[in-house]
Protein backbone atom coordinates (compact mmCIF):
# COMPACT_ATOMS: atom_id res chain seq x y z
CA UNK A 1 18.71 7.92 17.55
CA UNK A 2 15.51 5.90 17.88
CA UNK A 3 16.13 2.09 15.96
CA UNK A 4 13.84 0.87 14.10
CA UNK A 5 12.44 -2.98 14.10
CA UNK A 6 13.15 -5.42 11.63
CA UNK A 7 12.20 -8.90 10.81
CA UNK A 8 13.66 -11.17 8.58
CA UNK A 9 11.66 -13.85 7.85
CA UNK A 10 12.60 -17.00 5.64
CA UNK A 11 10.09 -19.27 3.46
CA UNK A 12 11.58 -22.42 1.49
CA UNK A 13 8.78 -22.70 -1.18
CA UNK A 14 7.10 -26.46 -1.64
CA UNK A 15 7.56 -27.22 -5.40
CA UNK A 16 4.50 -26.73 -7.59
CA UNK A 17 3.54 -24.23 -5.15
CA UNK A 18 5.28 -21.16 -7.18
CA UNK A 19 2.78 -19.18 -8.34
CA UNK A 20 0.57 -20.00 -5.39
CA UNK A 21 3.21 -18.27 -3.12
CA UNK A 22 3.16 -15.28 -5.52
CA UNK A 23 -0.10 -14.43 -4.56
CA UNK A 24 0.31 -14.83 -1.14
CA UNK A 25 3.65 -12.44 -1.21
CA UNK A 26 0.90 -9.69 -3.10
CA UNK A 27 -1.40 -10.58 -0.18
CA UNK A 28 1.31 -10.38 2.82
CA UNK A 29 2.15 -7.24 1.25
CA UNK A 30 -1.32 -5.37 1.31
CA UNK A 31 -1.99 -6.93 5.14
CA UNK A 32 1.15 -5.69 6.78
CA UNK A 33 0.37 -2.13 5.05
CA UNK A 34 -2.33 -1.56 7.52
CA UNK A 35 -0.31 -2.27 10.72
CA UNK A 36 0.45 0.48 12.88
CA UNK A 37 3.80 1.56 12.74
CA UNK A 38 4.88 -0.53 9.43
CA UNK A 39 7.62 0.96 7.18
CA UNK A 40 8.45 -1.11 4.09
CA UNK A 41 8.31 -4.77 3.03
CA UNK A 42 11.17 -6.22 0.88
CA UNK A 43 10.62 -9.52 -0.92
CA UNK A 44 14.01 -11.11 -2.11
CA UNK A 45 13.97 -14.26 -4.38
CA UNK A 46 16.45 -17.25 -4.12
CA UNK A 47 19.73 -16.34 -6.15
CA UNK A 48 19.04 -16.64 -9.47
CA UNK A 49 19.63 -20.74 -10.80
CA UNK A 50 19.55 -21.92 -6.79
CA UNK A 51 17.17 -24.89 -6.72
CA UNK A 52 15.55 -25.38 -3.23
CA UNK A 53 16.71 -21.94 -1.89
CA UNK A 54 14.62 -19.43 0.52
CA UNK A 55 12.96 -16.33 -0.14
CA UNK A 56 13.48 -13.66 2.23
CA UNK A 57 11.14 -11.31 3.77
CA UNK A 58 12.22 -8.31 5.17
CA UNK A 59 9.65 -6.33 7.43
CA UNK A 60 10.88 -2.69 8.72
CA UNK A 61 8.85 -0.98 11.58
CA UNK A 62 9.36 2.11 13.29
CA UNK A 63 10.01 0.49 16.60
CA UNK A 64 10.52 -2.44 18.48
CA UNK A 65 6.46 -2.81 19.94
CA UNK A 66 5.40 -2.02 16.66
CA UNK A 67 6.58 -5.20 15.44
CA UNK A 68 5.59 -7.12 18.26
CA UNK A 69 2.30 -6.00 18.22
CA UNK A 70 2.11 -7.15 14.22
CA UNK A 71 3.29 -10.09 15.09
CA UNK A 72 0.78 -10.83 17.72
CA UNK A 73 -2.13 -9.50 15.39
CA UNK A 74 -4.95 -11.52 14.20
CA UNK A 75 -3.95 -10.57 11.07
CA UNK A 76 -0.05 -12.09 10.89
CA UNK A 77 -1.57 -15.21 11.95
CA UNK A 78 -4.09 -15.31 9.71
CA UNK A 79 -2.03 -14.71 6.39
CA UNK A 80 1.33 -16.84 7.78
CA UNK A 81 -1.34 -19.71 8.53
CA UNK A 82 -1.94 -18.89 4.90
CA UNK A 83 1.52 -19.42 3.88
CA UNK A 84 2.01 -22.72 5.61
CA UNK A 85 0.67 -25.24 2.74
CA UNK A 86 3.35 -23.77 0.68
CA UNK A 87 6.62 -23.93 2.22
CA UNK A 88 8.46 -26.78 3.39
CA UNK A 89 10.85 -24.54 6.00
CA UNK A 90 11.59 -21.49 7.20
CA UNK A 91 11.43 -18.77 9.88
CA UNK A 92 8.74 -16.07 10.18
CA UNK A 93 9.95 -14.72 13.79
CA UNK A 94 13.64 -13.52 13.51
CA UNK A 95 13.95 -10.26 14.66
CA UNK A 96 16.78 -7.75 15.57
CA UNK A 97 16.91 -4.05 16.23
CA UNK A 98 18.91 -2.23 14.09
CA UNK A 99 18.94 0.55 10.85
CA UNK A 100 18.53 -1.89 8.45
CA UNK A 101 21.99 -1.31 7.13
CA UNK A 102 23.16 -3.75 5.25
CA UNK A 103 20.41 -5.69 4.61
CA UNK A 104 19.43 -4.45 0.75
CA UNK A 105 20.49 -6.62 -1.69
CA UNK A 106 22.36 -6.20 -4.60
CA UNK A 107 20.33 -5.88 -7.83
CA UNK A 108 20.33 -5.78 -11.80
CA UNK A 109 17.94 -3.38 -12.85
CA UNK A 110 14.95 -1.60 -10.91
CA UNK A 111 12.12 0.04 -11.40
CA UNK A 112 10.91 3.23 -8.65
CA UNK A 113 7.07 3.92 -8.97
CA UNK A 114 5.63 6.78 -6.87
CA UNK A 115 1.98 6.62 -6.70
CA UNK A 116 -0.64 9.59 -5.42
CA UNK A 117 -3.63 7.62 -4.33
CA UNK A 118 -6.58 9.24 -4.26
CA UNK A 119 -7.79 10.24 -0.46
CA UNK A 120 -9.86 7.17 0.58
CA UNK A 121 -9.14 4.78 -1.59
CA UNK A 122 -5.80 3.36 0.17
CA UNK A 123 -7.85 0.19 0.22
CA UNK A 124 -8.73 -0.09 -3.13
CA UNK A 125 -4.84 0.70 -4.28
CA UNK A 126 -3.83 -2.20 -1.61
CA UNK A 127 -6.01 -4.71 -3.02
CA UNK A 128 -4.96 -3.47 -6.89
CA UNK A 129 -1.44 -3.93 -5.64
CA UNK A 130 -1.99 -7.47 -4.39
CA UNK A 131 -2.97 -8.69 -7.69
CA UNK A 132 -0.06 -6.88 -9.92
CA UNK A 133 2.74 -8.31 -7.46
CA UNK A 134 1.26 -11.98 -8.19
CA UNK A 135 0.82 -11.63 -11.59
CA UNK A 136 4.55 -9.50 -12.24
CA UNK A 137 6.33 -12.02 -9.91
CA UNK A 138 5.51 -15.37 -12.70
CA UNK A 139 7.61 -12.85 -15.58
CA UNK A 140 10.63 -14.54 -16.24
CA UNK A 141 13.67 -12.34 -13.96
CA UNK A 142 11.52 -11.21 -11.52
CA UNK A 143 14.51 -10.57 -8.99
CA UNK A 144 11.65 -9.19 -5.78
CA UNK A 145 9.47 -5.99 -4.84
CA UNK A 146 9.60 -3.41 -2.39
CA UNK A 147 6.87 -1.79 -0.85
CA UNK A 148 6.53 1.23 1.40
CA UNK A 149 3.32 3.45 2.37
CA UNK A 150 3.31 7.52 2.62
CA UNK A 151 5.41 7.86 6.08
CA UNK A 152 3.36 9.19 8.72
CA UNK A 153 -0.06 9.42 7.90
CA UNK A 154 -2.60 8.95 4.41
CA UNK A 155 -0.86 11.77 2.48
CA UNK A 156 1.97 11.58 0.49
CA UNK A 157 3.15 9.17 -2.08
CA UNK A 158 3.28 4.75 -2.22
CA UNK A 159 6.84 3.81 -3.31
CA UNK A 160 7.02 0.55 -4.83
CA UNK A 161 10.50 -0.61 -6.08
CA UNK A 162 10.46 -3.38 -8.50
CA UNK A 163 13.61 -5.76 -9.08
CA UNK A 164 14.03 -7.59 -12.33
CA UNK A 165 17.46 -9.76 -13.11
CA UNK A 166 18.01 -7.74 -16.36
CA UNK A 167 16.84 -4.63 -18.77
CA UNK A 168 14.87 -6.84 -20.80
CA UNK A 169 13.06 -8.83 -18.63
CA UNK A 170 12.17 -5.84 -16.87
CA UNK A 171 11.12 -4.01 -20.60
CA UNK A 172 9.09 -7.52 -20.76
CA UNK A 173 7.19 -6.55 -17.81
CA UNK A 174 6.54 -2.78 -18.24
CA UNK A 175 5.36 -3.59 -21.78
CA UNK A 176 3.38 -6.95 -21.10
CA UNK A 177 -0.37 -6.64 -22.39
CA UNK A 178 -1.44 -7.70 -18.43
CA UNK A 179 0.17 -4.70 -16.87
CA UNK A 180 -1.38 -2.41 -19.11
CA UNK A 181 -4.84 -4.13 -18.36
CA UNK A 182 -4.13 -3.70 -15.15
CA UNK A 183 -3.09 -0.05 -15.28
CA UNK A 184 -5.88 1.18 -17.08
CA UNK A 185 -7.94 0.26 -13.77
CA UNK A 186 -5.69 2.90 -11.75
CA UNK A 187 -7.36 5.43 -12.77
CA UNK A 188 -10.28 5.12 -10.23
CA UNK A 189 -7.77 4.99 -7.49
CA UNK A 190 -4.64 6.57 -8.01
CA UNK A 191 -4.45 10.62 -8.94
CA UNK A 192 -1.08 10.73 -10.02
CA UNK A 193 1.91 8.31 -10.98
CA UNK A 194 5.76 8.83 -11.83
CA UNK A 195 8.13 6.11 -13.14
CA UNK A 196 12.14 6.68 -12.07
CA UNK A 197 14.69 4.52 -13.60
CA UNK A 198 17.70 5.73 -15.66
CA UNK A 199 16.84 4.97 -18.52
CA UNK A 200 17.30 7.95 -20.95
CA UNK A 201 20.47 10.15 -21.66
CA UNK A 202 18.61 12.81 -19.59
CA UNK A 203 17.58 11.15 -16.11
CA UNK A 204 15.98 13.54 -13.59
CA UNK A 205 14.88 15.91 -16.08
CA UNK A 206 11.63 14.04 -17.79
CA UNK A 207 9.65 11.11 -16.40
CA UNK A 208 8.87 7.83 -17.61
CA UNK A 209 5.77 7.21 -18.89
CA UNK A 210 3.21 4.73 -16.37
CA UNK A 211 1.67 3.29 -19.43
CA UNK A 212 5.15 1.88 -20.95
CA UNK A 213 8.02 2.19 -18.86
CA UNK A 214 10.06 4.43 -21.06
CA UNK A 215 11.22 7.67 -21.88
CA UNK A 216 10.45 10.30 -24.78
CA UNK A 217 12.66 10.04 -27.49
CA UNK A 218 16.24 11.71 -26.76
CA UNK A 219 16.25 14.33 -29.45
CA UNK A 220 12.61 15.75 -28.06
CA UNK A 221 14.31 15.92 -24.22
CA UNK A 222 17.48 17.23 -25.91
CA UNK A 223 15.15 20.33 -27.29
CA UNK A 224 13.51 21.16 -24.22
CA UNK A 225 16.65 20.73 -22.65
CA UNK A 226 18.24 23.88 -25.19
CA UNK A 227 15.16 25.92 -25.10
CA UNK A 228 15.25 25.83 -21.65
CA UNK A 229 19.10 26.44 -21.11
CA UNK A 230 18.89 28.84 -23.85
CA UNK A 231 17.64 31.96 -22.44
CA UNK A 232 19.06 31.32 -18.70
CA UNK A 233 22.67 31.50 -20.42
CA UNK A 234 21.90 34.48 -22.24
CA UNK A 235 21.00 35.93 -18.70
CA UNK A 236 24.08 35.11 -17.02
CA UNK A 237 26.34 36.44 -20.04
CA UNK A 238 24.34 39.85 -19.64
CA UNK A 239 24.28 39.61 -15.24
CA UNK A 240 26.74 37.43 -14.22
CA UNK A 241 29.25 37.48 -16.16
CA UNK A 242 30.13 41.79 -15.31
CA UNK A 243 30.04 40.11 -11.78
CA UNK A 244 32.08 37.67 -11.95
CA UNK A 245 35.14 39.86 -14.06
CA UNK A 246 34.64 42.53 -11.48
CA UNK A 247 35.52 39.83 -9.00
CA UNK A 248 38.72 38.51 -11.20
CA UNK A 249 37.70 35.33 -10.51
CA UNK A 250 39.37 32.56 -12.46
CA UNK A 251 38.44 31.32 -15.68
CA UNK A 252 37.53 27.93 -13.93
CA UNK A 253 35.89 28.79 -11.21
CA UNK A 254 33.67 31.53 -13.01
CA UNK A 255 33.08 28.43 -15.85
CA UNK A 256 31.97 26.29 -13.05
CA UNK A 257 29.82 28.82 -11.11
CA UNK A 258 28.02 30.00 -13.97
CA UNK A 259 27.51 25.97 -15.27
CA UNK A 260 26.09 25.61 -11.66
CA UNK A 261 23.41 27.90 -11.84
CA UNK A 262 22.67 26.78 -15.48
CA UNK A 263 21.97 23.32 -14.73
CA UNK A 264 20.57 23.93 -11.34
CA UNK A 265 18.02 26.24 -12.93
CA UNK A 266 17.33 24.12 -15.99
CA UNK A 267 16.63 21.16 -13.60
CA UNK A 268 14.29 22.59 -10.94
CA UNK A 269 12.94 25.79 -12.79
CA UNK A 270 12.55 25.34 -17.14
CA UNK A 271 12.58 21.95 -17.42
CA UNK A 272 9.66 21.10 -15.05
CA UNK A 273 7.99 24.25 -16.67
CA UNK A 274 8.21 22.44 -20.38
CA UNK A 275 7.44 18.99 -19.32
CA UNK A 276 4.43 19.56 -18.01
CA UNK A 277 3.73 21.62 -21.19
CA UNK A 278 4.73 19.61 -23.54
CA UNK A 279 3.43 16.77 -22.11
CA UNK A 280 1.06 16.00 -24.98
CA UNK A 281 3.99 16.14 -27.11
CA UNK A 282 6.59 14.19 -25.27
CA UNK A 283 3.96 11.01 -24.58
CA UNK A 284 0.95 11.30 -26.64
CA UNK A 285 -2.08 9.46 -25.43
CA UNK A 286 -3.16 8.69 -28.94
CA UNK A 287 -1.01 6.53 -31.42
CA UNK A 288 2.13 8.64 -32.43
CA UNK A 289 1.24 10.56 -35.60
CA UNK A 290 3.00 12.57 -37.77
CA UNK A 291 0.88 15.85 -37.33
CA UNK A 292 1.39 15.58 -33.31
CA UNK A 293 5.41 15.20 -33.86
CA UNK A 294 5.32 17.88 -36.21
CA UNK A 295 3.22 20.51 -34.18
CA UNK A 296 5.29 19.98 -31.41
CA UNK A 297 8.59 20.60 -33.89
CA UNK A 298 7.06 23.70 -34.71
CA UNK A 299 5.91 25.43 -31.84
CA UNK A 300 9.50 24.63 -30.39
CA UNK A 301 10.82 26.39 -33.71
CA UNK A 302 8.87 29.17 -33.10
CA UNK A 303 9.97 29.52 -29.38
CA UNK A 304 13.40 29.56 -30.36
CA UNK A 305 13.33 32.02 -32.88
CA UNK A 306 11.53 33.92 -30.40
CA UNK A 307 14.26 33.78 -27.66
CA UNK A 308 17.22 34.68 -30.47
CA UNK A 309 14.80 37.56 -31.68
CA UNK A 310 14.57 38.93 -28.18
CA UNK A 311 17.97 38.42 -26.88
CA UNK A 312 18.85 39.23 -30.27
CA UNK A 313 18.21 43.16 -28.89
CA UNK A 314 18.48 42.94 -25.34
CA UNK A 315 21.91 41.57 -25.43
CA UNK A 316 23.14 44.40 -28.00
C-alpha cells in the first residue's frame, strides 16, 4: 500500500502577533491547496491555558515527491518567509512517511462542512476561505481547522472540519453576525453546502442549516420521520411478514430483520425524499411565521390521513 507524505511543522507564535498569525494560517491554507498532490491541512492550537506553546501544522500529501516538490516551490517559501516575523521558534521541515495514524487530535466539539463549488471558481472559494479561517480563529475556543480539496481532480466536494473547545463557543461562531456576512457572499461561488454535526435527536436523517448551524426543530424531523416509516411498515406487515412466518423464523430475528429494512429504507429512500420537500418548511428562508409552520402542519395532516385511508383498504 502506497504511504502517503506528511509534514509536521511547528510555529511558537511571537506575542502580540495572534491575530496576525491567524491570517497567515487562512493564507497557508489556500496556497498549499493548489500544490500538486496535496491532501489536507490540519491546524492544531496550543492546549488550551498553555502560555508560550506551539501550534502544529500538519500537511498530508499523496506521496513522498509530492511533498518535496511543495516544499521546494516558490510558493512555500514565499508564505513561510511570510510567517517568519511572527514566530519566535519552530520547525517547518519535519517530515516522515507514514498513514497519518495517530496524528489527529483529540477534540471537544466539531463542525463538518461539505461545500460544492461552482466549476471555475476554486479560486474564488480559496480566497473566501482565507478570510473566514482568520476571522473564526480570534472567537473565543477556537480549538483548529481542517482543510481538504475534492480528491483527485476539480469535482467533488471541499471538506472543511472546524474544531471549537466547547458547544457554545462553537454555537458563538455559527451564529456570529460576521459569519453570516460572510456567507451571504457564497453564493457566487459555491452551488451547494451541507453542515454535519450531531446535533439533533435525529443525526443523518436532516441537515444542518449553512446559514445557522442548527437543526429543524425535533418534533418537525420526528413527523417526517413517521410519515416516512409509516407506509414502509405497513408494506412489510402485508409482504414480509407471510415471508418471514413461512420461514418460522424467530420472533427476534424476524423483529430485527424487518427493523432493518425499516430504518435502512427510511434513511436512504423517504427521508431524503421529504427533506428535500419540505425544505421550505423545515428551514424557512424568511423569518419563521405562523402561517409557514402551520401549512406545513397541515399538508403533513393531510398526508397522513391519506396513507391510513389507503392502507386503511389495502391492508383489509
Amino acid at each position: 500500500m502506497t504511504q502517503h507524505a506528511i509534514c509536521i511543522a511547528t510555529a511558537q507564535v511571537r506575542p502580540g502577533s495572534e491575530e496576525a498569525f491567524f491570517a497567515w494560517q487562512a493564507r497557508h491554507s489556500a496556497t498549499i491547496s493548489n500544490s500538486s498532490g496535496f491532501i489536507s491541512t490540519d491546524m492544531i492550537p496550543p492546549p488550551a491555558g498553555q502560555t508560550g506553546g506551539s501550534w502544529t501544522i500538519i500537511q498530508k500529501f499523496e506521496s513522498e515527491e509530492a511533498l518535496i516538490a511543495w516544499q521546494q516551490s516558490p510558493d512555500h517559501g514565499a508564505i513561510v518567509a511570510e510567517a517568519l516575523p511572527l514566530i519566535t521558534g519552530g520547525s517547518f521541515e519535519e517530515t516522515i512517511s507514514a498513514d497519518g495514524a495517530g496524528l489527529a487530535p483529540v477534540t471537544e466539539v466539531t463542525e463538518v462542512i461539505f461545500s460544492k463549488v461552482k466549476p471555475g471558481l476554486a479560486d474564488r472559494y480559496r480566497e473566501w476561505v482565507a478570510r473566514i479561517q482568520a476571522a473564526q480563529a480570534k472567537y473565543p475556543g477556537y480549538r483548529g481547522m481542517y482543510l481538504q480539496p475534492p480528491a483527485g481532480g476539480r469535482d467533488g466536494h471541499w471538506i472543511s472540519i472546524l474544531r471549537y473547545d466547547s458547544v457554545a463557543h462553537l454555537e458563538a461562531w455559527m451564529n456570529a453576525p460576521e459569519r453570516k456576512r460572510l456567507l451571504t457572499e457564497t453564493q457566487e461561488f459555491i452551488e451547494s453546502e451541507e453542515l454535519m454535526r450531531l446535533a439533533t435527536a435525529y443525526p443523518g436523517w436532516v441537515p444542518l442549516d449553512p446559514m445557522t448551524g442548527e437543526g429543524p426543530p425535533n418534533w418537525k424531523t420526528a413527523l417526517l420521520v413517521l410519515l416516512g416509516l409509516f407506509p414502509i411498515v405497513m408494506l412489510e406487515m402485508k409482504y414480509l411478514s407471510p415471508i418471514l412466518s413461512a420461514w418460522s423464523l424467530n420472533n427476534s430475528l424476524a423483529t430485527f430483520i424487518g427493523n432493518f429494512l425499516s430504518v435502512g429504507l427510511t434513511s436512504f429512500l423517504t427521508m431524503p425524499w421529504f427533506v428535500r420537500g419540505f425544505g421550505w418548511w423545515l428551514f424557512p428562508k424568511a423569518p419563521v411565521t405562523t402561517s409557514i409552520t402551520a401549512g406545513g402542519v397541515l399538508m403533513i395532516c393531510t398526508l397522513f390521513a391519506l396513507e391510513v385511508m389507503l392502507f386503511w383498504n389495502f391492508m383489509g
